[in-house]
Protein backbone atom coordinates (compact mmCIF):
# COMPACT_ATOMS: atom_id res chain seq x y z
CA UNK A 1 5.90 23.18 -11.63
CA UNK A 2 7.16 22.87 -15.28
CA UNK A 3 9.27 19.68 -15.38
CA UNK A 4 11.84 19.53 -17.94
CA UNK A 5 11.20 15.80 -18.46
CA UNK A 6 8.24 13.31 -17.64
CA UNK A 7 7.41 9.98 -17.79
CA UNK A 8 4.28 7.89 -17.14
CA UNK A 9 3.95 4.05 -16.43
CA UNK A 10 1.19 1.93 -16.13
CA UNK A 11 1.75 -1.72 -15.46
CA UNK A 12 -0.28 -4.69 -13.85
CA UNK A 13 0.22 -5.55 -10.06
CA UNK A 14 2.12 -8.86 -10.58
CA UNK A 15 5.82 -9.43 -9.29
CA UNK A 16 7.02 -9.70 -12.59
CA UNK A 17 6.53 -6.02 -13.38
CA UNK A 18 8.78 -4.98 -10.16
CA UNK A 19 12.34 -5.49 -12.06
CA UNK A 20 10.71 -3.31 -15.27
CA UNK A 21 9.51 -0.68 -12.93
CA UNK A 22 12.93 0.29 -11.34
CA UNK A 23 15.08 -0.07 -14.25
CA UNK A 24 12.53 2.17 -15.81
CA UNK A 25 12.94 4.91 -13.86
CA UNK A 26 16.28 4.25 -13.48
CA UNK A 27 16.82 4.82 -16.91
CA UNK A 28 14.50 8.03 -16.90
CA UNK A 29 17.18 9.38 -14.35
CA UNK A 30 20.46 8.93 -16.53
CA UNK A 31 20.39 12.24 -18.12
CA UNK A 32 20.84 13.54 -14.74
CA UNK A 33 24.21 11.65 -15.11
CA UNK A 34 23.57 9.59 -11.30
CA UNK A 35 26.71 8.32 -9.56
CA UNK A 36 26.23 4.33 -9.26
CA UNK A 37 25.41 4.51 -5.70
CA UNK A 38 22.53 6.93 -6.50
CA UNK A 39 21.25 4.13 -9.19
CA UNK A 40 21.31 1.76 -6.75
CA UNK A 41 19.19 4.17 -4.47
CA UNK A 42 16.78 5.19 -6.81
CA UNK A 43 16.03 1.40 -8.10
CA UNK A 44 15.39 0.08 -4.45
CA UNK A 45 13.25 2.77 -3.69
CA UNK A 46 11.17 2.06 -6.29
CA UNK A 47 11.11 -1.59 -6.06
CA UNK A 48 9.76 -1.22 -2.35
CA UNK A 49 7.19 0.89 -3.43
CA UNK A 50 6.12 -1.33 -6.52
CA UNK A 51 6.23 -4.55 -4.50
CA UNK A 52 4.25 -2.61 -1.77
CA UNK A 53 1.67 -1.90 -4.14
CA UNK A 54 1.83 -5.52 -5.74
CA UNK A 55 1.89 -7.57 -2.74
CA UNK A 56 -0.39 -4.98 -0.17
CA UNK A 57 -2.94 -3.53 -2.55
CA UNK A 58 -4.70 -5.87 -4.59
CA UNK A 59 -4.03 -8.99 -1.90
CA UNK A 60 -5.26 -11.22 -5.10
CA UNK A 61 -6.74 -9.39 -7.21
CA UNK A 62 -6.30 -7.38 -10.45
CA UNK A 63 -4.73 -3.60 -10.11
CA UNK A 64 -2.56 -1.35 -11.98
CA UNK A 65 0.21 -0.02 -10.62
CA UNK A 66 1.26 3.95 -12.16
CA UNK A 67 4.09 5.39 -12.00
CA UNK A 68 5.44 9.19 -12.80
CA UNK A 69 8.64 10.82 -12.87
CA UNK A 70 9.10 14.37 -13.33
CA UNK A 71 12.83 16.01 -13.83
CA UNK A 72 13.92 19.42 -12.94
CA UNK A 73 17.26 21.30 -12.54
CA UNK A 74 19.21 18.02 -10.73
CA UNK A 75 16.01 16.65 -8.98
CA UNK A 76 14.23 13.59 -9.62
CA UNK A 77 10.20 13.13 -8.46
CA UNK A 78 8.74 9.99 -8.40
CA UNK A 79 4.90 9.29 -7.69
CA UNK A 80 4.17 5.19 -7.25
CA UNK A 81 0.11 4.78 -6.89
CA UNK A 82 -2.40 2.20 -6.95
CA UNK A 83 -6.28 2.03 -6.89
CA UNK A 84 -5.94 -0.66 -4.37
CA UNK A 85 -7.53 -1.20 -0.65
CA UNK A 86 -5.50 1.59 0.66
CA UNK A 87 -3.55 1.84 4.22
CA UNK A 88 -5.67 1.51 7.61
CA UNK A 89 -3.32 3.87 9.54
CA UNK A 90 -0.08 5.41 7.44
CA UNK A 91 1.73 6.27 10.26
CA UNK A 92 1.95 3.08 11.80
CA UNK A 93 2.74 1.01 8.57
CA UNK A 94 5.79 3.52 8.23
CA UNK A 95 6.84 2.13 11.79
CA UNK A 96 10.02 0.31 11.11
CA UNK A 97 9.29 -3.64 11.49
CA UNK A 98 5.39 -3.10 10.66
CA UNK A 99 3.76 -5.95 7.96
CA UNK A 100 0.38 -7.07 7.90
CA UNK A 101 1.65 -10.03 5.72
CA UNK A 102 4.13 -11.62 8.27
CA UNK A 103 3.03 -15.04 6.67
CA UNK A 104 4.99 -13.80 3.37
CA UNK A 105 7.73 -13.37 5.19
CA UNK A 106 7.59 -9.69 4.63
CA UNK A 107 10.09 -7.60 7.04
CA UNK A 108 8.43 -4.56 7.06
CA UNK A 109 11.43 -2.05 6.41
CA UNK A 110 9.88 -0.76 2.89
CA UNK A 111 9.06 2.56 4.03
CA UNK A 112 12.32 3.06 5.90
CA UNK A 113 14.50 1.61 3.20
CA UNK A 114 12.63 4.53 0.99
CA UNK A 115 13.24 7.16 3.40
CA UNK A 116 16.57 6.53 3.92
CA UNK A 117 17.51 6.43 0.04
CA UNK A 118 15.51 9.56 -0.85
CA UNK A 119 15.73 12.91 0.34
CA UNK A 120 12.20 13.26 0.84
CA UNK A 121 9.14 10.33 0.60
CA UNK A 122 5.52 11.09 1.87
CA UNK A 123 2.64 8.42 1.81
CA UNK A 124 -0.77 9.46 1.00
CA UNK A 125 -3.63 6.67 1.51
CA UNK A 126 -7.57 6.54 1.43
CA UNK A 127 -9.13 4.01 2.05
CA UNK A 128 -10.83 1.71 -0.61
CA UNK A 129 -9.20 4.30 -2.88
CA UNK A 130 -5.85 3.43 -2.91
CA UNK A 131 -2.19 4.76 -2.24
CA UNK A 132 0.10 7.08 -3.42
CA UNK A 133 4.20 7.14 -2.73
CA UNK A 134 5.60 10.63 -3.40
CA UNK A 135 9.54 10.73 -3.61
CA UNK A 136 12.17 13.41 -4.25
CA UNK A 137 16.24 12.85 -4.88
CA UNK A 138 18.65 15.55 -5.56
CA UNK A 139 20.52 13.47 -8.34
CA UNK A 140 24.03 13.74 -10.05
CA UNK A 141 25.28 16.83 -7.76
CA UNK A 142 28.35 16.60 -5.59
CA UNK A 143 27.23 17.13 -2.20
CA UNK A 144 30.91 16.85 -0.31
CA UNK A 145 32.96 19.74 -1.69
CA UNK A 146 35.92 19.22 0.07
């Protein structure tokens, strides 16, 4: 697909770097002219996939975390990846309630919280390879016409 806007990030994995991250690509998305409630959508999204990759990935160690967005027509794509340890079993860390860090007080809704805010979100994972978040949100366009 030709995009009619991209963007690439590349940050370190440290908490700090979350709050960049989604105004980031919350800022990419403005052109698309985003209702306030859409902001709000598109910058939690992303911070649950940074801090996924920041606080699941690296456990304590150095890692990048990249990000891409990609605009066409009124859609917004957004790819969140890391070289980290990767995801044992994707479909059951997408169960609502499911943390392997339960000692950091983590809830385990960041997949769910993504789902619900995009229109589309798929998790790829290998491994010792890392992870990649794919998102998609129809942005800007009135969906209730009367």
């Amino acid at each position: 697909m030709i995009y009619d806007n991209e963007m690439t990030l590349n940050f370190r994995a440290v908490s700090t770097n979350e709050a960049f991250a989604r105004v980031a690509v919350a800022a990419f998305a403005l052109v698309l002219d985003p209702a306030v409630s859409e902001i709000t959508e598109i910058k939690t999204a992303v911070s649950e996939a940074v801090t996924n990759s920041i606080i699941h990935a690296y456990d304590s160690s150095e890692g990048i975390v990249h990000i891409w967005c990609g605009l066409k027509d009124n859609r917004l794509y957004i790819e969140i990846s890391d070289s980290g340890k990767g995801i044992d079993d994707v479909q059951t860390a997408m169960e609502p309630l499911f943390t392997t860090k339960p000692e950091q007080e983590r809830s385990g809704l960041g997949f769910t919280i993504m789902q619900s805010f995009m229109d589309k979100m798929e998790v790829f994972s290998e491994k010792g390879k890392g992870t990649k978040v794919v998102m998609e949100k129809s942005v800007g366009v009135c969906e209730n016409n009367g």
